[in-house]
Structure formats: structure tokens, C-alpha cells
Protein backbone atom coordinates (compact mmCIF):
# COMPACT_ATOMS: atom_id res chain seq x y z
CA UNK A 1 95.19 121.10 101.44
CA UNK A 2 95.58 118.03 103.38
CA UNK A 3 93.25 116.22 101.35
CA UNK A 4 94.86 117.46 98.19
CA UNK A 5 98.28 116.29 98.76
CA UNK A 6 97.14 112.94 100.03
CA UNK A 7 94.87 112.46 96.40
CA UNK A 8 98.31 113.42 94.53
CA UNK A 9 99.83 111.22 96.95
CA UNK A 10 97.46 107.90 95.66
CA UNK A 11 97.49 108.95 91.70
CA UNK A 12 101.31 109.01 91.99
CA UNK A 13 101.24 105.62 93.50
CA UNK A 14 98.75 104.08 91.05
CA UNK A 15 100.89 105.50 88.01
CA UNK A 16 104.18 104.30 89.37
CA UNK A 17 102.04 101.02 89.85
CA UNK A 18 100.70 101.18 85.65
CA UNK A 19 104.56 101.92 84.75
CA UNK A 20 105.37 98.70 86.82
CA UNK A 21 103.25 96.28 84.93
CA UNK A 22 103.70 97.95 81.70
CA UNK A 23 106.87 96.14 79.69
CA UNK A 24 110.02 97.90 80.09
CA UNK A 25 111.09 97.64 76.62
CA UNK A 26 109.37 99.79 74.39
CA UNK A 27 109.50 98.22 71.43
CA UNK A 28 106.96 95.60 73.46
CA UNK A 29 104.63 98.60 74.11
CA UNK A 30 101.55 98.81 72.13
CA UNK A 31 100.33 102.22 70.38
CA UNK A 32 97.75 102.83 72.95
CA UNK A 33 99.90 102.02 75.61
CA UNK A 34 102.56 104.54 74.47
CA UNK A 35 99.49 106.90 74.48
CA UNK A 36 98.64 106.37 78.24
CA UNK A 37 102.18 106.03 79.66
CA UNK A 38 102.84 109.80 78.34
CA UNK A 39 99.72 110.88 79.68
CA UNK A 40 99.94 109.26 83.13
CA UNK A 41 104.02 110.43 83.02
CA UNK A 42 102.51 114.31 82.34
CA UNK A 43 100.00 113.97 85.37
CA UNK A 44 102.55 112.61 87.74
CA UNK A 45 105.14 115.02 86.89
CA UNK A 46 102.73 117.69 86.68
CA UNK A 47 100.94 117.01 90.77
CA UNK A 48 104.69 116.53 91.75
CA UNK A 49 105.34 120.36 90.20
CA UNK A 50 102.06 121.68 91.89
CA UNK A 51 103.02 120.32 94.94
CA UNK A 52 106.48 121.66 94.66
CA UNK A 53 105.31 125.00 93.93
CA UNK A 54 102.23 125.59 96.40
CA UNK A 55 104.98 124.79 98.80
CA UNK A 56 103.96 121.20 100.27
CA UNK A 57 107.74 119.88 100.21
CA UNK A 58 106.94 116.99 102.29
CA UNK A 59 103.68 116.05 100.64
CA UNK A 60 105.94 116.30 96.85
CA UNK A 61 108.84 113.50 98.42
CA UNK A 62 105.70 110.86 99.86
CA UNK A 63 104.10 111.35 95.82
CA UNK A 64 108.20 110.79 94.18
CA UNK A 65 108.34 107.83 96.89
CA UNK A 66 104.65 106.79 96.88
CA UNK A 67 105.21 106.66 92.64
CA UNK A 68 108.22 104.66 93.44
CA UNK A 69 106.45 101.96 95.76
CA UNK A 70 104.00 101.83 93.36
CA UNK A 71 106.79 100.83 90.68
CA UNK A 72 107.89 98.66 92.10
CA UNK A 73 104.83 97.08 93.47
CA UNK A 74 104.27 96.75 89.80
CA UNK A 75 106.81 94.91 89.14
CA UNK A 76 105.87 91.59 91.35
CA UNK A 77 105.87 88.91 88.43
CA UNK A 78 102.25 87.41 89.49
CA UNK A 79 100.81 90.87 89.74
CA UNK A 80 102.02 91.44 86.20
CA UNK A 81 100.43 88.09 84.62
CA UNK A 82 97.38 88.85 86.82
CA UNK A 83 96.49 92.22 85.05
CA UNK A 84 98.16 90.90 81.32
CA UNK A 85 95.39 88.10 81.75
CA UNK A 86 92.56 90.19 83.08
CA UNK A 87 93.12 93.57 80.96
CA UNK A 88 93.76 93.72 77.83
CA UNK A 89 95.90 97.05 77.98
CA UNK A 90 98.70 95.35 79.95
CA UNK A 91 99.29 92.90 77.82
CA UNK A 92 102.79 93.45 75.48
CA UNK A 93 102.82 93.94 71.84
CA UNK A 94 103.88 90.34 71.15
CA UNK A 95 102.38 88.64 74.87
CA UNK A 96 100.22 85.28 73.75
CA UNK A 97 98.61 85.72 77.18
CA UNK A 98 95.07 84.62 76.87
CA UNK A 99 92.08 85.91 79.05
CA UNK A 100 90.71 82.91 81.75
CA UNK A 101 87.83 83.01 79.37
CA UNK A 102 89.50 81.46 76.06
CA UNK A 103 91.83 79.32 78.56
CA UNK A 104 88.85 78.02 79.60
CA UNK A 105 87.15 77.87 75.99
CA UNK A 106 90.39 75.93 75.29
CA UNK A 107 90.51 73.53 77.71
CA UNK A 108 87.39 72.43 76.61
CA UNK A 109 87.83 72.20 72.81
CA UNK A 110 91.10 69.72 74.15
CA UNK A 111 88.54 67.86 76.51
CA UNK A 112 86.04 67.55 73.24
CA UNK A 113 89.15 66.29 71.34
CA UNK A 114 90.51 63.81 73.20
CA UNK A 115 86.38 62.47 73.87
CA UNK A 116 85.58 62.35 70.04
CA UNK A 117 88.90 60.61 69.72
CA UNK A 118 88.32 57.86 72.17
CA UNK A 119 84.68 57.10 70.71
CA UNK A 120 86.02 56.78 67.13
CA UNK A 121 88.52 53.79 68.45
């Protein structure tokens, strides 16, 4: 049982951590992300309930606090932009975050730019 709680215990901190870097508005929230916040809400609740219910008290306050530290966790401003420029999901409905790939693919149309531009002179 041990084992159990402490697995409810981690998913409840990772899903507090997804609600942390989602936006908090949800008019910013994309249609797939207002797909996987209900889901990961309904799995959190639901492992708090089982807990409640086999009787693990303890084990059901560490998953309400662990989903809480994992909130706000989520919430650190670089961890945000981190997983907004990595992952696709976490990025809002109207974010212009770019992945490091097309920064990169950017940086070096600019570079081409400005070297075509000096040769022409």
C-alpha cells in the first residue's frame, strides 16, 4: 500500500506541476489543452478520493500538498518559457514562442541578410 500511496503521491505532484505551466486564463488555453487539464483534474481528484476512502488519511494530505508544490513549482517564470519553448502543448493559444530550432533557423536567415547586404554595397 506503501508503494501505492507514494505513486498517487508523484502523479499528484506532476499534475499540480502541468496546471502550473499551463496559462491561468482560459481563454489562452488551447482545445487540446482544455482536453488534458480535465483529464489530469479527474485523475488527481479521483487518487485523492481513493486514498480518502481506502483510509490512507495521511498519504491523501502529502498528494493535496504534493499537487500543491507541484503548482506552484509550475509556476517559476523560466520553468514556464522552458517547457512553452520545448513542447508544443504548453504553449498559450496566442504565445509567439518559437522552438530553439526556428530561433536558430532565424538567426541565420538575419545572418544571411545582413551578408548578402554587405556584398551588394
Amino acid at each position: 500500500m506503501l508503494a501505492l500511496s507514494i505513486i498517487s503521491a508523484l502523479i499528484c505532484f506532476l499534475g499540480g506541476g502541468f496546471y502550473g505551466i499551463l496559462p491561468m486564463k482560459e481563454d489562452k488555453l488551447t482545445g487540446q489543452q482544455k482536453t488534458i487539464t480535465r483529464t489530469v483534474s479527474i485523475v488527481v481528484f479521483g487518487l485523492v478520493i481513493i486514498l480518502i476512502l481506502v483510509g490512507e488519511d495521511l498519504w491523501s494530505w502529502i498528494a493535496i500538498g504534493a499537487a500543491i508544490i507541484g503548482f506552484g513549482i509550475g509556476k517559476i517564470p523560466a520553468l514556464r518559457k522552458f517547457f512553452a519553448a520545448h513542447w508544443k502543448i504548453f504553449r498559450s493559444r496566442d504565445a509567439k514562442t518559437l522552438s530553439p530550432r526556428k530561433v536558430k533557423k532565424r538567426a541565420q536567415q538575419q545572418n544571411q541578410a545582413r551578408n548578402t547586404g554587405r556584398r551588394n554595397k
